[in-house]
Protein backbone atom coordinates (compact mmCIF):
# COMPACT_ATOMS: atom_id res chain seq x y z
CA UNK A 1 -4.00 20.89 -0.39
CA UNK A 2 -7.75 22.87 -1.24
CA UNK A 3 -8.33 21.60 -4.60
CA UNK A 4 -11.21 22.67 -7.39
CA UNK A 5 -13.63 21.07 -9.02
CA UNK A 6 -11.11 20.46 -11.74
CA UNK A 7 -9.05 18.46 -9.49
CA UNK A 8 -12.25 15.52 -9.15
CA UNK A 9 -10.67 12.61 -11.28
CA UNK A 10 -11.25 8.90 -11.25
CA UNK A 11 -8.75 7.12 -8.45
CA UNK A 12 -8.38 10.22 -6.51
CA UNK A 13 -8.68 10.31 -2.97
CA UNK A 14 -10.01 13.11 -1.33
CA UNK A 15 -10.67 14.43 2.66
CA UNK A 16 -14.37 15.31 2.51
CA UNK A 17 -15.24 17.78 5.72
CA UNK A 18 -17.70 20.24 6.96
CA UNK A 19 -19.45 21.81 10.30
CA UNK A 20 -22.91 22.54 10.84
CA UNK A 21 -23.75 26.24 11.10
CA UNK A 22 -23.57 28.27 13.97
CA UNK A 23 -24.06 26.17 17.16
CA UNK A 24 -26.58 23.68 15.50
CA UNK A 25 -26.32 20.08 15.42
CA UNK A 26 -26.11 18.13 12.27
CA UNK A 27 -27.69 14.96 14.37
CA UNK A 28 -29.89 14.77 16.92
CA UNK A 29 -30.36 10.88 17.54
CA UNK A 30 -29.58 7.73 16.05
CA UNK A 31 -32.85 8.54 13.57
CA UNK A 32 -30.94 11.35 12.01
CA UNK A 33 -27.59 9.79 11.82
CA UNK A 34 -29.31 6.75 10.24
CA UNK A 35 -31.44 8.65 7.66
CA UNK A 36 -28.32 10.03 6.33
CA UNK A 37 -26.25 7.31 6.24
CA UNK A 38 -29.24 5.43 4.19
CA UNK A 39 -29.56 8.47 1.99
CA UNK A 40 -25.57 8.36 1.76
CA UNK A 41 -25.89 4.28 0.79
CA UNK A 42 -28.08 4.42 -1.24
CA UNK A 43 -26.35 7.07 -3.74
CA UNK A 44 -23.51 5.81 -3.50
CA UNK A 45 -24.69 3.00 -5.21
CA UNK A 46 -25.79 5.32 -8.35
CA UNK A 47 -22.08 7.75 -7.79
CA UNK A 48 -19.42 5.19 -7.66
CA UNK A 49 -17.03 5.77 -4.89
CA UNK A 50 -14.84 4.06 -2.08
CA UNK A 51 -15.64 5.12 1.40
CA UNK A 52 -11.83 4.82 3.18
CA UNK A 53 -13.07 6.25 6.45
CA UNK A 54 -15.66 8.10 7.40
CA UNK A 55 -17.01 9.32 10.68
CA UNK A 56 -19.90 11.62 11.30
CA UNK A 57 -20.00 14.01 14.49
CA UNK A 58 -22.88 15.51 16.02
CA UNK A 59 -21.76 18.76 14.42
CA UNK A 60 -19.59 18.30 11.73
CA UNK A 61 -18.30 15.24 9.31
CA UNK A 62 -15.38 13.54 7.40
CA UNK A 63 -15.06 11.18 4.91
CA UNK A 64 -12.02 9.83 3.47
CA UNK A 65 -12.82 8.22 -0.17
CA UNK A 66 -11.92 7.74 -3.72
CA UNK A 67 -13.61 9.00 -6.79
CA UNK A 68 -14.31 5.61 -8.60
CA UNK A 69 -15.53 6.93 -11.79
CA UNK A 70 -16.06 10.43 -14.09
CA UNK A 71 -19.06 11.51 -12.01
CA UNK A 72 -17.37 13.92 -9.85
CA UNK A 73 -18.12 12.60 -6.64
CA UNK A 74 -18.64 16.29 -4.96
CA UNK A 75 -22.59 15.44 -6.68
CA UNK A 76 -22.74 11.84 -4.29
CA UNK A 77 -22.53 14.81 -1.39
CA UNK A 78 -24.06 17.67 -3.15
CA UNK A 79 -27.94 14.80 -3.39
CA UNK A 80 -26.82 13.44 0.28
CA UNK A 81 -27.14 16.80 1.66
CA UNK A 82 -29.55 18.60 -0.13
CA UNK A 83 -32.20 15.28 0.76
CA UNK A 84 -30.53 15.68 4.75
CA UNK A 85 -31.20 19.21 5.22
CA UNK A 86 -34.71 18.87 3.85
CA UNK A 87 -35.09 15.67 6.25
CA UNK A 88 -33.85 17.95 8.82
CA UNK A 89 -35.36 21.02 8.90
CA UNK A 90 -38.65 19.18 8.88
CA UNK A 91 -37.94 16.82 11.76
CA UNK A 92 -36.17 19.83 13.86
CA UNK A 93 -38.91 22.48 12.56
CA UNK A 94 -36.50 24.89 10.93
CA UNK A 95 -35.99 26.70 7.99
CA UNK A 96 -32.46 27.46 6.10
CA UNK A 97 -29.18 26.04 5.82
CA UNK A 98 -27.08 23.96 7.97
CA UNK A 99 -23.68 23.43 7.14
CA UNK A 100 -21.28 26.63 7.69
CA UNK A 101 -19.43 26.34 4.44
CA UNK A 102 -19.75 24.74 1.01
CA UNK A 103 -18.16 21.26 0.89
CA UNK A 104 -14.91 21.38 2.25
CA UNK A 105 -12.63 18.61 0.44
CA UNK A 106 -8.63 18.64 0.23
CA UNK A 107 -6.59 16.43 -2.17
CA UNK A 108 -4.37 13.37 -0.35
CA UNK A 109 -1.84 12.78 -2.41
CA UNK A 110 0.13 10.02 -0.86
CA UNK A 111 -0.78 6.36 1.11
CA UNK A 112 1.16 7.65 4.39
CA UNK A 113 -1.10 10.94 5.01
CA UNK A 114 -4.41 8.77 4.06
CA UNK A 115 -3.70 6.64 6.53
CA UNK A 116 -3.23 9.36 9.02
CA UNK A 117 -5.95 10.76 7.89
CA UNK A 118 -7.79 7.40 8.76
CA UNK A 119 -6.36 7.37 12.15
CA UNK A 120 -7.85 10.99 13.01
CA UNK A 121 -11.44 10.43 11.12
CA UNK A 122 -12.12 7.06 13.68
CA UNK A 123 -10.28 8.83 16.82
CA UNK A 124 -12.61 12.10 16.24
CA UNK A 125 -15.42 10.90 18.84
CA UNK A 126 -12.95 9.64 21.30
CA UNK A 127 -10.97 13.24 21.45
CA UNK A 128 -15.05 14.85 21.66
CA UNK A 129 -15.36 12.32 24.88
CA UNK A 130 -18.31 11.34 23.22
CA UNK A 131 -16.96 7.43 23.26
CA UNK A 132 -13.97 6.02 25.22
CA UNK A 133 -12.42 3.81 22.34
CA UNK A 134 -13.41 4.30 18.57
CA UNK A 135 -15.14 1.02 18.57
CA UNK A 136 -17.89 2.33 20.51
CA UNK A 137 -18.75 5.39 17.98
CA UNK A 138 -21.79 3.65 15.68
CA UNK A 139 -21.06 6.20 13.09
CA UNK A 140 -18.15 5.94 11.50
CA UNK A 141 -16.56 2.63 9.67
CA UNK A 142 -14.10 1.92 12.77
CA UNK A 143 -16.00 -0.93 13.00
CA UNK A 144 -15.39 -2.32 9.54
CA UNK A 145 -11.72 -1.45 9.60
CA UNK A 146 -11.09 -4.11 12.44
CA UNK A 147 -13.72 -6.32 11.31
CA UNK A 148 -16.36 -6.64 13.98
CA UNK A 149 -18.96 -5.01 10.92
CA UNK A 150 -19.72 -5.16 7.59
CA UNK A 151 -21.37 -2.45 5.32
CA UNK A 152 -20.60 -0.72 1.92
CA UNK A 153 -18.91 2.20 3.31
CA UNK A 154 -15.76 0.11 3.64
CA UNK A 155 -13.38 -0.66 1.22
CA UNK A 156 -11.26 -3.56 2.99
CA UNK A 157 -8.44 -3.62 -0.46
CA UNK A 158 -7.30 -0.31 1.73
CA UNK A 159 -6.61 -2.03 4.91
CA UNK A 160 -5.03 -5.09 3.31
CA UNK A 161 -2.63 -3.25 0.85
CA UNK A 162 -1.57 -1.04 4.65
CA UNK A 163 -1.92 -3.33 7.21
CA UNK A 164 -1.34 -7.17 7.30
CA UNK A 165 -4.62 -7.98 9.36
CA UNK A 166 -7.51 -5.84 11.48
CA UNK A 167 -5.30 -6.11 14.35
CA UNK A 168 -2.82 -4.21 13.38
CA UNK A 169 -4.65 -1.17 12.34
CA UNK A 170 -6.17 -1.37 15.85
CA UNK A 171 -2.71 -1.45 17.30
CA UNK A 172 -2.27 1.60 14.96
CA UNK A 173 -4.73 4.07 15.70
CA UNK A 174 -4.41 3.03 19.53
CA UNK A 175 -0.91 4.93 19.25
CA UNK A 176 -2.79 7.71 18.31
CA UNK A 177 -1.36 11.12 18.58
CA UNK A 178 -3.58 13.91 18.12
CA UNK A 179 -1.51 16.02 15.84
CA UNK A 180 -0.72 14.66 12.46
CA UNK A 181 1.17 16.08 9.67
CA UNK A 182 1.43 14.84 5.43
C-alpha cells in the first residue's frame, strides 16, 4: 500500500525503497557504503527509529523499520541522503541528483508480510549474484538477524517475538522463494 506523509505515525512499520538514477551506482566501494551507513547511524540516533532489515545494493536500497516517535521518520532519510549525495558527487566528480524517484515507502500492515518482506531485503544480493548466501553481503543486517554481528540497525525484539532463535530465521529465508505476496 503507497501511503502519504499523513500515514508516518509512531509504531508504524514501513518498506523504505529507491534506485539510483539512470544507470549510476549509488556505491562504488566499501568507502561509500560505509560513509552512508555512518551518516545513517549516526541520525538515527537524533530520529528515533527501528531498523527491521535493511540491505543496500549497489544501485538501489531497502529498509524495513518502524517509526519510533512523532518525528516522521521520512526526515532520518530525507538528512541521510541529502549529506550522501553531497558525499557523492564530490568523491565521483558529478553534479545533480542520484536517486530516480523521491523516497519510495509503502505501509506493512501485518507481522506475516514484514517478515516476508525481511526475507526478500537480506536475499536481494544473493538473487543480484553479487554474494552466494546472504551472510556474505556486508551491507545489510543479515548478519545481526542470525547473530554473527552486532550494530544499531537491528532490532533483535523482532526476531524473538517471530522466530524462537537465529537459527530458525536462517532456516527461513534459506526456503526462500523469490516471489512473495501480503
Amino acid at each position: 500500500m503507497r501511503c502519504s506523509q499523513d500515514d508516518f505515525t509512531t509504531g508504524r512499520v514501513f518498506h523504505v525503497f529507491n534506485h539510483a538514477i539512470d544507470d549510476l551506482k549509488l556505491f562504488y566501494d566499501d568507502e561509500d557504503y560505509n560513509y552512508f551507513l555512518q551518516i545513517f547511524t549516526d541520525r538515527i540516533n537524533k530520529i528515533p527509529a527501528g531498523i527491521i532489515s535493511y540491505c543496500l545494493m549497489p544501485n538501489h536500497y531497502h529498509f524495513l523499520i518502524r517509526q519510533d516517535s512523532d518525528i516522521k521518520i521520512y526526515r532520518l532519510f530525507n538528512y541521510t541522503f541529502i549529506s550522501y549525495a553531497r558525499y557523492f558527487n564530490k568523491q565521483h566528480d558529478r553534479k545533480g541528483p542520484i536517486f530516480r524517484s523521491p523516497l519510495q515507502h509503502t505501509v506493512v500492515e501485518t507481522k506475516t508480510y514484514m517478515i516476508k518482506l525481511s526475507k526478500y531485503i537480506h536475499m536481494n544480493p544473493v538473487y543480484a549474484n553479487l554474494a552466494e548466501k546472504p551472510e556474505d553481503w556486508p551491507y545489510s543486517n543479515y548478519r545481526e538477524w542470525i547473530n554473527a554481528r552486532k550494530s544499531k540497525l537491528f532490532l533483535p525484539d523482532i526476531r524473538q517475538n517471530c522466530f524462537p532463535n537465529s537459527q530458525k530465521y536462517r532456516e527461513y529465508v534459506e526456503a526462500f522463494t523469490y516471489h512473495y505476496e501480503e
